[in-house]
Protein backbone atom coordinates (compact mmCIF):
# COMPACT_ATOMS: atom_id res chain seq x y z
CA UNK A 1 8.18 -42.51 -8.99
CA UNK A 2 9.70 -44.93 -6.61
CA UNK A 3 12.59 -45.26 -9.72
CA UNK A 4 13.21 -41.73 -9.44
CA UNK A 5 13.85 -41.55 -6.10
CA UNK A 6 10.86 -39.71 -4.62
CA UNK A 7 9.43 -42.55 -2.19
CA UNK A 8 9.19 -46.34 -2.00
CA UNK A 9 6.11 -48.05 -4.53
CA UNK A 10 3.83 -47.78 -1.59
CA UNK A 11 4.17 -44.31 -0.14
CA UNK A 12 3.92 -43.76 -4.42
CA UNK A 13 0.68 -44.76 -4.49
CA UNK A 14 -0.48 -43.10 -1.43
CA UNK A 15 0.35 -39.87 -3.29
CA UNK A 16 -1.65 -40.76 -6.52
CA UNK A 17 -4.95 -41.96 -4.47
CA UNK A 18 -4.31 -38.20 -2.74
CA UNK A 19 -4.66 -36.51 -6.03
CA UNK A 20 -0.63 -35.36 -5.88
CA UNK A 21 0.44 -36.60 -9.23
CA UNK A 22 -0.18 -35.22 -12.27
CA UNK A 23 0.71 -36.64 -15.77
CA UNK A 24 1.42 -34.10 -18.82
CA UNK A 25 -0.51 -31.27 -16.55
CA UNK A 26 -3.26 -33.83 -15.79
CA UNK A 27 -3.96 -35.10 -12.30
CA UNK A 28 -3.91 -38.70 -12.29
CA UNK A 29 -6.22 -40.28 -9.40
CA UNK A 30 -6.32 -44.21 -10.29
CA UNK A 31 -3.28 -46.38 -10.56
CA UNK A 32 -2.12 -48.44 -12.86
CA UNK A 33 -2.12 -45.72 -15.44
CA UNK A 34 1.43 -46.01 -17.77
CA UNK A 35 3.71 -43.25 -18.10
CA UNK A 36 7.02 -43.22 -20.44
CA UNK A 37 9.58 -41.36 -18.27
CA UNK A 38 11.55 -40.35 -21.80
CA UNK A 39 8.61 -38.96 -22.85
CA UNK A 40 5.64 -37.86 -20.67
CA UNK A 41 6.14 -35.08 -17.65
CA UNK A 42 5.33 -36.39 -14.57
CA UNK A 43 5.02 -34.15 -11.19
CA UNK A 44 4.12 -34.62 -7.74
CA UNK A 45 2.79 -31.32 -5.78
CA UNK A 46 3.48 -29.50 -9.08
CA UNK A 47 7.54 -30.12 -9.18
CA UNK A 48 8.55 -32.39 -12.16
CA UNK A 49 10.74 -35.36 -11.17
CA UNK A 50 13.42 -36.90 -13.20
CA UNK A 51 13.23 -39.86 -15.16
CA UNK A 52 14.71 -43.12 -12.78
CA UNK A 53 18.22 -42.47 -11.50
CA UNK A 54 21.04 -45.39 -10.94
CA UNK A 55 20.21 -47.41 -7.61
CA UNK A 56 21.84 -46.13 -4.86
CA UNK A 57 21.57 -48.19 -1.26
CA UNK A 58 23.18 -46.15 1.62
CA UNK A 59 24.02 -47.31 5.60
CA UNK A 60 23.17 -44.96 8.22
CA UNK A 61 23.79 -45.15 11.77
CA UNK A 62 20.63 -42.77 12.52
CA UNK A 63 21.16 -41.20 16.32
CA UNK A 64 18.77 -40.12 19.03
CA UNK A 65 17.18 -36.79 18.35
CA UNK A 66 16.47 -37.65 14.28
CA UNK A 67 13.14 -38.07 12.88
CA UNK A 68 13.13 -41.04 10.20
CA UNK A 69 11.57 -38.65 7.52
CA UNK A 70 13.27 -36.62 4.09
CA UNK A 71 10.78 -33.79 5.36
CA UNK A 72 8.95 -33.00 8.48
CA UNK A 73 6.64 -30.30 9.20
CA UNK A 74 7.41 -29.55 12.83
CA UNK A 75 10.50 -28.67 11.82
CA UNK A 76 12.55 -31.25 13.46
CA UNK A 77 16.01 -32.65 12.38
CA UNK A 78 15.43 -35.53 9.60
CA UNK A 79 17.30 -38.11 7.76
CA UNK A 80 17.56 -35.86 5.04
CA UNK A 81 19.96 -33.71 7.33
CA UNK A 82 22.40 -35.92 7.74
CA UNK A 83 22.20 -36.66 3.78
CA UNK A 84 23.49 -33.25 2.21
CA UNK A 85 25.84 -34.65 0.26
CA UNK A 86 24.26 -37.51 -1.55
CA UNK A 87 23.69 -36.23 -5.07
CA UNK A 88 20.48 -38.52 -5.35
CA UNK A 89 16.75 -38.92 -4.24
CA UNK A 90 16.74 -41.66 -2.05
CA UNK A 91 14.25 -42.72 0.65
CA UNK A 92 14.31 -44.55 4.57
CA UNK A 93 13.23 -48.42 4.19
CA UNK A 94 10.83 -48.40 6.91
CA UNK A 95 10.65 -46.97 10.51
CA UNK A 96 13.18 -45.62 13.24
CA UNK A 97 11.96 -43.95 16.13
CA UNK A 98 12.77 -40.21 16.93
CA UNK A 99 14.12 -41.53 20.55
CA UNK A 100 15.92 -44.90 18.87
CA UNK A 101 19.10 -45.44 17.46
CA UNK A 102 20.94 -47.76 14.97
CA UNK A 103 20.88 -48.83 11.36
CA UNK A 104 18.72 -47.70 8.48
CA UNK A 105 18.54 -47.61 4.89
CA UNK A 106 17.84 -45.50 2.34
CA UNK A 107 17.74 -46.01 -1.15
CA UNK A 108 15.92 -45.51 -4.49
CA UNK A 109 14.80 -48.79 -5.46
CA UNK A 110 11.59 -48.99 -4.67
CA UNK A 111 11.04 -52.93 -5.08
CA UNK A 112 13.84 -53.66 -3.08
CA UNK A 113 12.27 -51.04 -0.03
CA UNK A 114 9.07 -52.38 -0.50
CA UNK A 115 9.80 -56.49 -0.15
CA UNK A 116 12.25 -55.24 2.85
CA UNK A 117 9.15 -54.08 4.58
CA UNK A 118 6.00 -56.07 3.51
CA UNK A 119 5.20 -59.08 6.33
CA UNK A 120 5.38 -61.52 3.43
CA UNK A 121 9.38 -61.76 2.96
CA UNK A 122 9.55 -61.95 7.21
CA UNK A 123 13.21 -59.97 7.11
CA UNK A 124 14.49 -60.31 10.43
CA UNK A 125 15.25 -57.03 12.33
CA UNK A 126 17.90 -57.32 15.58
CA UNK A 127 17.84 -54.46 17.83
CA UNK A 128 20.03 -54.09 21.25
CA UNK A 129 17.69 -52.77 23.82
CA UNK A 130 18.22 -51.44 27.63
CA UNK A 131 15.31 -51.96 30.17
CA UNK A 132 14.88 -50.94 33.11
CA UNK A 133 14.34 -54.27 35.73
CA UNK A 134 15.30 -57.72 35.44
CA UNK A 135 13.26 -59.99 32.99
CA UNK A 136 11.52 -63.22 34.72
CA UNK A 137 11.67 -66.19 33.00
CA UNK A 138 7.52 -65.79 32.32
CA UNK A 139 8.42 -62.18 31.05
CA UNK A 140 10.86 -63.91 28.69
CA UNK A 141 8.36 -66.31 27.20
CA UNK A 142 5.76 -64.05 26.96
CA UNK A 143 8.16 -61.92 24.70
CA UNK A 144 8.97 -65.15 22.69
CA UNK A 145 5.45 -66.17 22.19
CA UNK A 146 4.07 -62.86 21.39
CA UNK A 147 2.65 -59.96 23.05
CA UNK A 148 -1.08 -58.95 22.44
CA UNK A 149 -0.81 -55.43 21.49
CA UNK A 150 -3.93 -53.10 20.82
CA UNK A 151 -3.48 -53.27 16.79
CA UNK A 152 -2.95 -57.56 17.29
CA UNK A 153 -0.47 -60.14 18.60
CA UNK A 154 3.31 -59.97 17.54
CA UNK A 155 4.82 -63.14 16.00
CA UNK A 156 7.23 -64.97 17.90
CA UNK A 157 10.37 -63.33 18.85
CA UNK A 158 14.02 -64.14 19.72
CA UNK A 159 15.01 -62.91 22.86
CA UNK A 160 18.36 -63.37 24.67
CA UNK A 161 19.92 -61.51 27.75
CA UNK A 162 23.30 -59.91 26.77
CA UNK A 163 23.98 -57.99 30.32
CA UNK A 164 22.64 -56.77 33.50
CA UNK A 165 23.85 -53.72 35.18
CA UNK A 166 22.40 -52.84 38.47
CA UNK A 167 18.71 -53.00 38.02
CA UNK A 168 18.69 -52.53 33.99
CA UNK A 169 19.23 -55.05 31.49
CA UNK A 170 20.20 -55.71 28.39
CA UNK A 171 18.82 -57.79 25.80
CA UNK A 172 18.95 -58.29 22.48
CA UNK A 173 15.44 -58.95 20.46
CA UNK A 174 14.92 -60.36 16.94
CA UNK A 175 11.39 -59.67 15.02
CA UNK A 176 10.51 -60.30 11.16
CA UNK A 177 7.49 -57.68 11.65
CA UNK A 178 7.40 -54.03 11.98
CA UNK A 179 4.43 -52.82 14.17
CA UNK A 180 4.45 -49.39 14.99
CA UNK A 181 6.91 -48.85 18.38
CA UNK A 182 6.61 -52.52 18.75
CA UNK A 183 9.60 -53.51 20.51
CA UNK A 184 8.75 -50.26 22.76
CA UNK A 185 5.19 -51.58 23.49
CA UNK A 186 6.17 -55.66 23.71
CA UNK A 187 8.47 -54.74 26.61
CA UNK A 188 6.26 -51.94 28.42
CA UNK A 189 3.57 -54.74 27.76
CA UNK A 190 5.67 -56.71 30.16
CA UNK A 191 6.91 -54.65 32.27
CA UNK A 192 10.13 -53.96 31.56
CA UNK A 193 10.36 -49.84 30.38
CA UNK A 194 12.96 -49.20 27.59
CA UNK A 195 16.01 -46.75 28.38
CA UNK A 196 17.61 -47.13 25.40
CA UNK A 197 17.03 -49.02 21.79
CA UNK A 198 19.57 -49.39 19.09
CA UNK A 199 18.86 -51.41 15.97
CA UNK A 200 21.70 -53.72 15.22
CA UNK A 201 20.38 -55.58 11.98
CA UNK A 202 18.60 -55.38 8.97
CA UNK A 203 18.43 -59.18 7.50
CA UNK A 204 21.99 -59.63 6.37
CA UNK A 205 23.21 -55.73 6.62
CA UNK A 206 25.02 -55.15 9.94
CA UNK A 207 25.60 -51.58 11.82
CA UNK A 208 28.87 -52.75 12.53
CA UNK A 209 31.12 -49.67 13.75
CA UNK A 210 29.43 -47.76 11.85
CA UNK A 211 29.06 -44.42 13.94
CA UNK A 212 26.68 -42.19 14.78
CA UNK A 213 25.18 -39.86 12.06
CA UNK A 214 27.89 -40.84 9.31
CA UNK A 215 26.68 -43.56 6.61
CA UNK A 216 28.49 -45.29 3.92
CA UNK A 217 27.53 -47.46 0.34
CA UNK A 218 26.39 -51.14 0.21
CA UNK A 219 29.19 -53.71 -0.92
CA UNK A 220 28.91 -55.83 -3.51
CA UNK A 221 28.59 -58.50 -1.34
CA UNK A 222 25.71 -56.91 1.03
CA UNK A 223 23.83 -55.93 -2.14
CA UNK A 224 23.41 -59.21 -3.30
CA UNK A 225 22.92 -60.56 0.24
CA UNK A 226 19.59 -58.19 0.57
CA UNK A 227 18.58 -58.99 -2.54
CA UNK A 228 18.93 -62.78 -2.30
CA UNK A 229 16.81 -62.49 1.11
CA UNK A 230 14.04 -60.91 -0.27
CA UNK A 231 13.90 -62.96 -3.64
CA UNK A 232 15.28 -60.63 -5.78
């Protein structure tokens, strides 16, 4: 599934273990079971997908206002929307907040999303982030030490000041983890509300001047970046 473009390996297996998939008209429950995608039908929610489609790995500068989803219930704009005319399934690698900014991913090659996100591979994420007060020197080391959040304390981060404006600044913070809201909570956690959050970096793949809403195909060159970081 994650070769055809419907989600990334893990969100795949979510959808078996919630009785979703069938195989040849049969719902399949346990995984591990083999399918031949020349062969055997496979469907999720009744709809038959395709057999596994040519990788495709697409940039997006996702805006403000944009929920990080290729569906969403409450009807809100998604991903997706700003997608129309990509011919193929892809997916979002991982998490953007409806009220952040900045780069994303989306692709169809589902071992490539899933080492991007699992703890293990520790891809460093840079995201440029306005607060509102001035950041102490204890604040700062707190940040770089790691926070104790409800759901456990974040690994150490990299945290520089880029500018201060009145009584906001800006800083720029660099994590290889990706706890729910975490940059969000790490700086409320200290004090320091966020205005505004943009992510900046994905390991190697830069937003660059990318802008808002538009997206564009991996180079060479960043392909085998990514893939090199993540041991492919």
């Amino acid at each position: 599934m994650s070769g055809a473009g419907v989600s990334s390996r893990r969100a795949a297996e979510d959808l078996i273990r919630e009785g979703r998939v069938s195989l040849n008209g049969k719902v399949v429950v346990e995984l591990g079971v083999r399918a031949n995608p020349h062969v055997d039908r496979v469907a999720v929610d009744g709809k038959q997908i395709r057999g596994p489609e040519a990788p495709v790995y697409l940039l997006l500068h996702k805006p403000v206002g944009i929920v990080t989803t290729m569906d969403d219930p409450g009807g809100r704009p998604t991903v997706a929307d700003l997608m129309v005319r990509v011919r193929e399934r892809v997916f979002p690698v991982g998490r953007l907040d409806y009220n952040s900014s900045g780069l994303l991913l989306l692709t169809n090659d589902g071992e490539l999303a899933l080492r991007l996100t699992h703890p293990r591979y520790h891809v460093d994420k840079t995201y440029r982030v306005k607060v509102l007060g001035r950041p102490d020197e204890r604040a700062l080391t707190r940040l770089r030490q790691g926070i104790r959040l409800t759901d456990g304390k974040t690994a150490p981060a990299q945290v520089r000041i880029v500018d201060e404006i009145g009584r906001k600044t800006w800083m720029e913070i660099t994590i290889s983890e990706g706890k729910n809201h975490q940059i969000r909570r790490m700086c409320e956690a200290v004090r320091l509300p966020v205005d505004k959050l943009q992510r900046v970096s994905i390991g190697p793949l830069l937003l660059g001047k990318l802008p808002p809403s538009k997206s564009r195909r991996l180079t060479e060159a960043e392909l085998r970046k990514v893939r090199r970081a993540v041991g492919l």
